[in-house]
PDB file of N, CA and C in Angstrom:
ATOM      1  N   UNK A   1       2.871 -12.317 -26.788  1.00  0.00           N
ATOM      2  CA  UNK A   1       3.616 -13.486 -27.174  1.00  0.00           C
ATOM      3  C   UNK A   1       3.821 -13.465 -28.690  1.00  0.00           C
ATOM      4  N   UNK A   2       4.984 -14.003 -29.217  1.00  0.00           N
ATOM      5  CA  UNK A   2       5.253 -13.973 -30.583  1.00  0.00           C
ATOM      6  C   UNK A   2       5.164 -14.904 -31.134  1.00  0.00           C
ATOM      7  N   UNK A   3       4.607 -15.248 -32.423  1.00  0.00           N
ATOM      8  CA  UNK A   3       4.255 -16.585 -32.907  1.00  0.00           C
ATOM      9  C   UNK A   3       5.309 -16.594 -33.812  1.00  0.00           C
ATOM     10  N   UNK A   4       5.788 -17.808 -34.901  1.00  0.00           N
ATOM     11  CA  UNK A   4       7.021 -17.847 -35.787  1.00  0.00           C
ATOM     12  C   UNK A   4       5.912 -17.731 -37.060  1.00  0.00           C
ATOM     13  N   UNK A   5       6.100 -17.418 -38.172  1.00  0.00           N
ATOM     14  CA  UNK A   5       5.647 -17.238 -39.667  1.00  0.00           C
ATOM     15  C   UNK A   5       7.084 -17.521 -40.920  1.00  0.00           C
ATOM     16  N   UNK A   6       6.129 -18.531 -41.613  1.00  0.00           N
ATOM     17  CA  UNK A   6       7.463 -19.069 -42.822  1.00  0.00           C
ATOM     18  C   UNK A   6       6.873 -18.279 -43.848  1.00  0.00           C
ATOM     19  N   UNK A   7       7.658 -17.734 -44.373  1.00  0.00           N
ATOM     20  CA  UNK A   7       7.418 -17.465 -45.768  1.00  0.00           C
ATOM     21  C   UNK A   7       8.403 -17.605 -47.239  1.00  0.00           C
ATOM     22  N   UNK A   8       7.712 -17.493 -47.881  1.00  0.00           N
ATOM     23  CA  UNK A   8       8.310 -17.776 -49.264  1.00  0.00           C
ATOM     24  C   UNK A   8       8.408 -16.880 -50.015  1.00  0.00           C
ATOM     25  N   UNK A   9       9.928 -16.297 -50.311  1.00  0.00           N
ATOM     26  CA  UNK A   9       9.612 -15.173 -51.241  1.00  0.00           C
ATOM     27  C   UNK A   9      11.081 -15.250 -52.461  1.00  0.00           C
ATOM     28  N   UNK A  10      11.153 -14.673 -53.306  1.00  0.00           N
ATOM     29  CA  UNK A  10      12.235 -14.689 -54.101  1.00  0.00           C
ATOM     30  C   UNK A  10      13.486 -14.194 -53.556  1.00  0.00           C
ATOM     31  N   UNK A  11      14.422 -15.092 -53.770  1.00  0.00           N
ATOM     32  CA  UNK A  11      16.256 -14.754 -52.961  1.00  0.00           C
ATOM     33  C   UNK A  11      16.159 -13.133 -53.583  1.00  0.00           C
ATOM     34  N   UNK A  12      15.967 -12.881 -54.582  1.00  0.00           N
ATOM     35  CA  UNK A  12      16.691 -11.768 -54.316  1.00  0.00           C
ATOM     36  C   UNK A  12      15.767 -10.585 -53.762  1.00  0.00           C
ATOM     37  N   UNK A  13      14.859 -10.217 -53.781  1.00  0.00           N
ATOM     38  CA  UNK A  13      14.060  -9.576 -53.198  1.00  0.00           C
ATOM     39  C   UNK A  13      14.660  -9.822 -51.556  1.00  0.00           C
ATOM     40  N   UNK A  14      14.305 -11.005 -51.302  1.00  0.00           N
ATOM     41  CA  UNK A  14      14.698 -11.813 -49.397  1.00  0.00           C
ATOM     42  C   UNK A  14      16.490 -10.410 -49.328  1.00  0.00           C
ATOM     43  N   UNK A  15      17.336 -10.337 -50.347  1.00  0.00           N
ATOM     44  CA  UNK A  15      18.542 -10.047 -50.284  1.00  0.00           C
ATOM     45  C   UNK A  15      18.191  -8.425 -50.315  1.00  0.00           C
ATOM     46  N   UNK A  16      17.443  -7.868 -50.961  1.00  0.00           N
ATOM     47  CA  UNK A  16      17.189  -6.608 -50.824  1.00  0.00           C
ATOM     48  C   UNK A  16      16.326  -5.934 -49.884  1.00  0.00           C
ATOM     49  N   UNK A  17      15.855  -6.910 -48.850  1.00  0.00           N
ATOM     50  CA  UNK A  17      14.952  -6.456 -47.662  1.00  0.00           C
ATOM     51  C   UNK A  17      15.809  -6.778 -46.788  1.00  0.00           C
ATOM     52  N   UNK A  18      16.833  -7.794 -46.544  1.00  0.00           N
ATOM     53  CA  UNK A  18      18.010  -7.863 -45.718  1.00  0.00           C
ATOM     54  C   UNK A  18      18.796  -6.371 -45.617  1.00  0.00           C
ATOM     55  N   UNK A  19      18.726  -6.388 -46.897  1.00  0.00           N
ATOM     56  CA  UNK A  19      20.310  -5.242 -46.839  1.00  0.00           C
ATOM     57  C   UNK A  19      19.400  -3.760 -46.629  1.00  0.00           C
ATOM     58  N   UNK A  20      18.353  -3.856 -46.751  1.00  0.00           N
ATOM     59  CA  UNK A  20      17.005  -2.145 -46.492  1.00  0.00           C
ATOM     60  C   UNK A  20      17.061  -2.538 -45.024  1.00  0.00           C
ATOM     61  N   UNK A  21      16.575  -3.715 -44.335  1.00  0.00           N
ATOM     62  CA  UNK A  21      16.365  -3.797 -42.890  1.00  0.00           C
ATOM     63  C   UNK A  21      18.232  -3.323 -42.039  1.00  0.00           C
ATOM     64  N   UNK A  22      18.863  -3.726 -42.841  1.00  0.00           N
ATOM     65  CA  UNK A  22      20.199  -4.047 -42.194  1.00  0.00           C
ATOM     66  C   UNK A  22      20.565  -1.605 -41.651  1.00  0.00           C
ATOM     67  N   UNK A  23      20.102  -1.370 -42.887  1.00  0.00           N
ATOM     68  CA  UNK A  23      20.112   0.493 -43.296  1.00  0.00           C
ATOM     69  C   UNK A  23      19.425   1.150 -42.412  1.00  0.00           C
ATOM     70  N   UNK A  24      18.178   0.040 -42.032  1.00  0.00           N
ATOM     71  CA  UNK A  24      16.914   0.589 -40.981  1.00  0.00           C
ATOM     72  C   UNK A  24      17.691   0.622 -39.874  1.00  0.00           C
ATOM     73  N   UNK A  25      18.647  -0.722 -39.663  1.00  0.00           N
ATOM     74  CA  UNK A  25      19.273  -1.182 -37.812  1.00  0.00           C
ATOM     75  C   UNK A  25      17.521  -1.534 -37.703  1.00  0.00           C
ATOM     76  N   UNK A  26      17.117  -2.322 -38.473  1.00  0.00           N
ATOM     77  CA  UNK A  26      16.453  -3.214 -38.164  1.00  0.00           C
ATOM     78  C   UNK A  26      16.119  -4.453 -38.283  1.00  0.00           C
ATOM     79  N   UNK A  27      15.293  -5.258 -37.902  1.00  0.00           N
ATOM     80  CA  UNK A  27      15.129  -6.746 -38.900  1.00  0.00           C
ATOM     81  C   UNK A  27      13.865  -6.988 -39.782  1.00  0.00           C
ATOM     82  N   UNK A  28      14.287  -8.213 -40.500  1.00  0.00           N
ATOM     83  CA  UNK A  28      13.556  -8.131 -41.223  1.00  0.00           C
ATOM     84  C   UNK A  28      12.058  -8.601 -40.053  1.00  0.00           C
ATOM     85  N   UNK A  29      12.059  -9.337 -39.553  1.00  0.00           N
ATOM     86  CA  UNK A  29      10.660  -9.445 -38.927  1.00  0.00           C
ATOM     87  C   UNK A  29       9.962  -8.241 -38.321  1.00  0.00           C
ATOM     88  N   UNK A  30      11.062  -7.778 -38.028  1.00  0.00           N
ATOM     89  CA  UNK A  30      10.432  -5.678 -37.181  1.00  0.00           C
ATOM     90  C   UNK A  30       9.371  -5.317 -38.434  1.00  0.00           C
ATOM     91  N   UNK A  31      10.550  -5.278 -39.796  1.00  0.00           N
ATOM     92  CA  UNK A  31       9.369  -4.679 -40.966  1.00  0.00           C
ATOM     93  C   UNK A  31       8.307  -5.433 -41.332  1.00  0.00           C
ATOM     94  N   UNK A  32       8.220  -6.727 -41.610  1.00  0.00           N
ATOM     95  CA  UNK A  32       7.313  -7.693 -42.163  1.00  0.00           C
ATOM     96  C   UNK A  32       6.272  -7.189 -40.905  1.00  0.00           C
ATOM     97  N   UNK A  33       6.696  -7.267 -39.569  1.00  0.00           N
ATOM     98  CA  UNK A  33       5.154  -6.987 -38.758  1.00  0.00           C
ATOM     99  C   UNK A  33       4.714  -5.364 -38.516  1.00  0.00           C
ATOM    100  N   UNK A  34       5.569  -4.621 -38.834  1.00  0.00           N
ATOM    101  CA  UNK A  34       4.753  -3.672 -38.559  1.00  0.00           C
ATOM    102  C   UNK A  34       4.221  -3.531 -40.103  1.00  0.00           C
ATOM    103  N   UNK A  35       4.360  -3.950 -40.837  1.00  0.00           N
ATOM    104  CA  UNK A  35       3.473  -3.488 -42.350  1.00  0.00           C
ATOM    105  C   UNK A  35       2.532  -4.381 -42.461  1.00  0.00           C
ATOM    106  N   UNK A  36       2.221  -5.937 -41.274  1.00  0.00           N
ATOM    107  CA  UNK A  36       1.464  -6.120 -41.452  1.00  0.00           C
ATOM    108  C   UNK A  36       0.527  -5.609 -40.402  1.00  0.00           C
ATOM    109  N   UNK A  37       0.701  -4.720 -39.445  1.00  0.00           N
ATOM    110  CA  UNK A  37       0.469  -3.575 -38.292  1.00  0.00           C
ATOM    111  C   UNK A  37      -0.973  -3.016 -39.725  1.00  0.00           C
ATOM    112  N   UNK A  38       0.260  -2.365 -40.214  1.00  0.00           N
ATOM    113  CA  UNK A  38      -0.456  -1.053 -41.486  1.00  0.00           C
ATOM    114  C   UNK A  38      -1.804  -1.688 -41.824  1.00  0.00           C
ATOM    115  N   UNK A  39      -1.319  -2.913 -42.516  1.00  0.00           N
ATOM    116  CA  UNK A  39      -2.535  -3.592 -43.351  1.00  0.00           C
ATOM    117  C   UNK A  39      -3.519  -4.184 -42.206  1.00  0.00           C
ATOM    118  N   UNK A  40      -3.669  -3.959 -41.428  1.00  0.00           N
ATOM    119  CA  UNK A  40      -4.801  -4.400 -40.118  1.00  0.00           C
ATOM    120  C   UNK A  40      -5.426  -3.637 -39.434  1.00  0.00           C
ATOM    121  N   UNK A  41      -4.505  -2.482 -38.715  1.00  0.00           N
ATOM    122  CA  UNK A  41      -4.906  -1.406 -38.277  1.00  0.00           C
ATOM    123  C   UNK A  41      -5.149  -0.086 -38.912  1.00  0.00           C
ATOM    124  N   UNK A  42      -5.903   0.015 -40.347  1.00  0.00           N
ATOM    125  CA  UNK A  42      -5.413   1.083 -41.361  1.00  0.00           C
ATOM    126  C   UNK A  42      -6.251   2.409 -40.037  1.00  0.00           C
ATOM    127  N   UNK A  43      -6.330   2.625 -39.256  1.00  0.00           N
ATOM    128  CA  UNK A  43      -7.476   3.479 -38.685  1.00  0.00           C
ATOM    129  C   UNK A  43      -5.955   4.133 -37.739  1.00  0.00           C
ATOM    130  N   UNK A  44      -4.850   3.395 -37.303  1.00  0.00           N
ATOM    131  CA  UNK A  44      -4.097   4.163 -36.511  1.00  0.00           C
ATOM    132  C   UNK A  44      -2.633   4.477 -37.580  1.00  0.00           C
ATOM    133  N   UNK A  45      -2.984   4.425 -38.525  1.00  0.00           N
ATOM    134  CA  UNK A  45      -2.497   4.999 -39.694  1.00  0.00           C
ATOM    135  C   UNK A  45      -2.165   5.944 -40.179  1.00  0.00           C
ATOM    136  N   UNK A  46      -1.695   6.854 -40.545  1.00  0.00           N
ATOM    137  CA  UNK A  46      -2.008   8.526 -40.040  1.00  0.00           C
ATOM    138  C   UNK A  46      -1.487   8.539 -42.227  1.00  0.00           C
ATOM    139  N   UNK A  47      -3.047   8.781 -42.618  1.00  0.00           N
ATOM    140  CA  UNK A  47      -3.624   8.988 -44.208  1.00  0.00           C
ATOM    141  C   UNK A  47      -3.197  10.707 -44.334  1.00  0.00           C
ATOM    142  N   UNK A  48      -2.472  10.908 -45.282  1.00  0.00           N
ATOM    143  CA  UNK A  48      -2.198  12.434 -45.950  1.00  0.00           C
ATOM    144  C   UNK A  48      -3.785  13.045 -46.279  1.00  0.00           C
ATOM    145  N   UNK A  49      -4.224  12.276 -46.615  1.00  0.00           N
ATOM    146  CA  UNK A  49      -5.909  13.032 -46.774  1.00  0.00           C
ATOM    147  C   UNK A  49      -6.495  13.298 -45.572  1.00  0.00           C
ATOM    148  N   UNK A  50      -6.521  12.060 -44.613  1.00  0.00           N
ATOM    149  CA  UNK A  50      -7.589  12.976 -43.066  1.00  0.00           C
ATOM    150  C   UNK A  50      -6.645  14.252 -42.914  1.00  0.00           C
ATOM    151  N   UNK A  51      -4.947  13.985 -42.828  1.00  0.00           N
ATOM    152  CA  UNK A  51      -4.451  15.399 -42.264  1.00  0.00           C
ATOM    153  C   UNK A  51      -4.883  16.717 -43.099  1.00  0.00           C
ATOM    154  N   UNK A  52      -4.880  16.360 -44.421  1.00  0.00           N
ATOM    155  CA  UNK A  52      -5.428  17.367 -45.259  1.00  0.00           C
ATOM    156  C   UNK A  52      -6.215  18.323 -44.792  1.00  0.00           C
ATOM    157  N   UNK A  53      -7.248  16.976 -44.681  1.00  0.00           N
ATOM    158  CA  UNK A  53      -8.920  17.206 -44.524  1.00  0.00           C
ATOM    159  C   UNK A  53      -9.055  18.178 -43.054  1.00  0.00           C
ATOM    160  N   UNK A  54      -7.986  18.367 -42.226  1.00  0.00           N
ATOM    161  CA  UNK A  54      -8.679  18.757 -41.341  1.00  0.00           C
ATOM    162  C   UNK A  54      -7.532  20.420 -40.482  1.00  0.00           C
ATOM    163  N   UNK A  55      -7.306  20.653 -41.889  1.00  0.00           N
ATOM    164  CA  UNK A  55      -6.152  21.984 -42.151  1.00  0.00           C
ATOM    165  C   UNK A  55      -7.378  22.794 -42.587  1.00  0.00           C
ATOM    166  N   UNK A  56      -7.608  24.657 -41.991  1.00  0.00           N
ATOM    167  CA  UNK A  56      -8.436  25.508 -42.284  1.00  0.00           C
ATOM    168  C   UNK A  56      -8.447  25.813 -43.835  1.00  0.00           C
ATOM    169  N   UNK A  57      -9.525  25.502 -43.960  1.00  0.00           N
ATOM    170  CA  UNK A  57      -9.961  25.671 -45.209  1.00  0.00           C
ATOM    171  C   UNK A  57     -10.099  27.316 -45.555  1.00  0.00           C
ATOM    172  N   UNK A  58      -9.500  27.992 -47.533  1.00  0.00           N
ATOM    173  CA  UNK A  58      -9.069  29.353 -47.222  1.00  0.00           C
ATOM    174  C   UNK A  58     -10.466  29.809 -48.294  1.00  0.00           C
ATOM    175  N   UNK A  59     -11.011  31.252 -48.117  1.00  0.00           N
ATOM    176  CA  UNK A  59     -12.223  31.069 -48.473  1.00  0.00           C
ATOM    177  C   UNK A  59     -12.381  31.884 -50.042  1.00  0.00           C
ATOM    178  N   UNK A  60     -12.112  30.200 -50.812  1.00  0.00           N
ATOM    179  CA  UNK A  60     -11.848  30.469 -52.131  1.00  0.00           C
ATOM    180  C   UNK A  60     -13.062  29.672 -52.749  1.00  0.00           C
ATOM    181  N   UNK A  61     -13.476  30.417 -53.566  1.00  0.00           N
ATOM    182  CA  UNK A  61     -14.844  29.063 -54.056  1.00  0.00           C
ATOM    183  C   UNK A  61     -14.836  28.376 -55.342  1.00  0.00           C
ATOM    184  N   UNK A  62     -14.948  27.425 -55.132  1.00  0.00           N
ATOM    185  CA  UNK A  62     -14.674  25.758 -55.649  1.00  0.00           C
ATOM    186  C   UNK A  62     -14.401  26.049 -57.494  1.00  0.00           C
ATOM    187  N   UNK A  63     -15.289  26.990 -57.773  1.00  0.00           N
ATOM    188  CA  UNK A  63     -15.029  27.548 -59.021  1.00  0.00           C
ATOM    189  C   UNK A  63     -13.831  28.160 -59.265  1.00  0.00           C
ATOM    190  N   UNK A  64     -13.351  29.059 -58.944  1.00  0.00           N
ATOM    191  CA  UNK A  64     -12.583  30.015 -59.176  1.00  0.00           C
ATOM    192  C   UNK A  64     -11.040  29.717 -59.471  1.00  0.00           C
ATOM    193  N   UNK A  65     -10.735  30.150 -60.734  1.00  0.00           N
ATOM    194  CA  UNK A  65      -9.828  30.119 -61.388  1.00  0.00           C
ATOM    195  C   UNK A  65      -8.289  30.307 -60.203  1.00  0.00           C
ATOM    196  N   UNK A  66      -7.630  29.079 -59.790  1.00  0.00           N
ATOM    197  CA  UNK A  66      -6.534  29.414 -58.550  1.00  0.00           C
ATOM    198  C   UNK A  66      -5.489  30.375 -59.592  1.00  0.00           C
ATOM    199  N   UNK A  67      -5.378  30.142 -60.837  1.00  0.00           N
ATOM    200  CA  UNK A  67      -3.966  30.326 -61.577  1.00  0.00           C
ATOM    201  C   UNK A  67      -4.528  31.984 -62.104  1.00  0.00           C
ATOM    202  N   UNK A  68      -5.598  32.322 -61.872  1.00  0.00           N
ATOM    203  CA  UNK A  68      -5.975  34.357 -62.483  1.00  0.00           C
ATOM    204  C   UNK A  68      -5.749  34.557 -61.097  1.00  0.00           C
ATOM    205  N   UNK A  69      -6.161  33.670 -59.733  1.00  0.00           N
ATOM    206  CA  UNK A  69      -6.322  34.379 -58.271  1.00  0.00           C
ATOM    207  C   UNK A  69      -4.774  34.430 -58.118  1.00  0.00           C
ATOM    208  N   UNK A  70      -3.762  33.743 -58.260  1.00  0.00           N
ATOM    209  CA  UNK A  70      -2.149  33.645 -58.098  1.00  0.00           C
ATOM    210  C   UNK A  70      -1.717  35.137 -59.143  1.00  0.00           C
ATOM    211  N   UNK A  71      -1.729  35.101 -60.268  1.00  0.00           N
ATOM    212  CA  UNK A  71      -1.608  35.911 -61.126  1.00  0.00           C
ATOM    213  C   UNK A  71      -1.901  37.443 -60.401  1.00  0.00           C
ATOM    214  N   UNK A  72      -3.489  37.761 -59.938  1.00  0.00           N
ATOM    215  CA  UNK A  72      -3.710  38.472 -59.555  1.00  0.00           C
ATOM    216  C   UNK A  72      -3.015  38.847 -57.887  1.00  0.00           C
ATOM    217  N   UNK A  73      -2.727  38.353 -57.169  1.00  0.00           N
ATOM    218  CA  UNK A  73      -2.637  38.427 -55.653  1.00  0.00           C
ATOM    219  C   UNK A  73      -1.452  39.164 -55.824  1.00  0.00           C
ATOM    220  N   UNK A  74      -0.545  38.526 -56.643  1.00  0.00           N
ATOM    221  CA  UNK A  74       1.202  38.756 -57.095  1.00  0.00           C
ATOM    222  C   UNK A  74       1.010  39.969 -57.801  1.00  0.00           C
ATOM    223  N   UNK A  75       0.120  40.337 -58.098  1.00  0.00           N
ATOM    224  CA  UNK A  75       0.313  41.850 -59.081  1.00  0.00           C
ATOM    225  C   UNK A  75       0.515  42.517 -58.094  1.00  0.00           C
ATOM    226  N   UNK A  76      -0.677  42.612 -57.409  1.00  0.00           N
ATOM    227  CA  UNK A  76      -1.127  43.683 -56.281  1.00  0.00           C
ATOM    228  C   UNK A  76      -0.104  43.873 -55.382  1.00  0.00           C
ATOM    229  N   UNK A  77       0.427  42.448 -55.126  1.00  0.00           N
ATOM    230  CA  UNK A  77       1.750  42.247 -54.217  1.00  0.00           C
ATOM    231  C   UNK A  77       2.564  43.105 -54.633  1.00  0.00           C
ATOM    232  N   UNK A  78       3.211  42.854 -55.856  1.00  0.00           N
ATOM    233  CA  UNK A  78       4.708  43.309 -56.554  1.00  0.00           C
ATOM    234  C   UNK A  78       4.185  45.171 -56.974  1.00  0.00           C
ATOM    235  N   UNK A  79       2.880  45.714 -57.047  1.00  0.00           N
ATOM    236  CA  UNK A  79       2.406  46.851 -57.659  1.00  0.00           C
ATOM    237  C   UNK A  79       2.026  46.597 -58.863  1.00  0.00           C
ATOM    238  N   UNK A  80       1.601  45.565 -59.334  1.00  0.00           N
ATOM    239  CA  UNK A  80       1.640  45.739 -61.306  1.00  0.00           C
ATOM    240  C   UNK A  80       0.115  45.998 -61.497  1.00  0.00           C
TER     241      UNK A  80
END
């Protein structure tokens, strides 16, 4: 069931989420609830870091200079 919500916000902002929702072919209540979706459910959220986090890690160690290992890989690559 859908409940009604008033809000108060500045005309022109209200005019620039009209005319972004209108670009979506959506409304403005579609966006107002699913972002307040985001801010409630942050767990079905899909965060650039868990996806990160869970891409094979390549076995370089935590020290090691990436910009001599690039330098170097590309020599060997190209013959230099």
């Amino acid at each position: 069931m859908k409940a009604r919500l008033n809000l108060t916000i500045e005309d022109s902002l209200l005019e620039g989420v009209k005319n972004y929702a209108e670009k979506q072919h959506r409304s403005v209540s579609d966006l107002v609830e699913s972002y307040f979706e985001t801010l409630t459910k942050p767990s079905k959220r899909k965060n650039i870091l868990n996806l990160v986090e869970k891409l094979d890690k390549p076995g370089i160690p935590a020290e090691a200079d990436l910009k001599d290992l690039y330098y170097k890989e590309n020599a060997k690559k190209y013959g230099f």
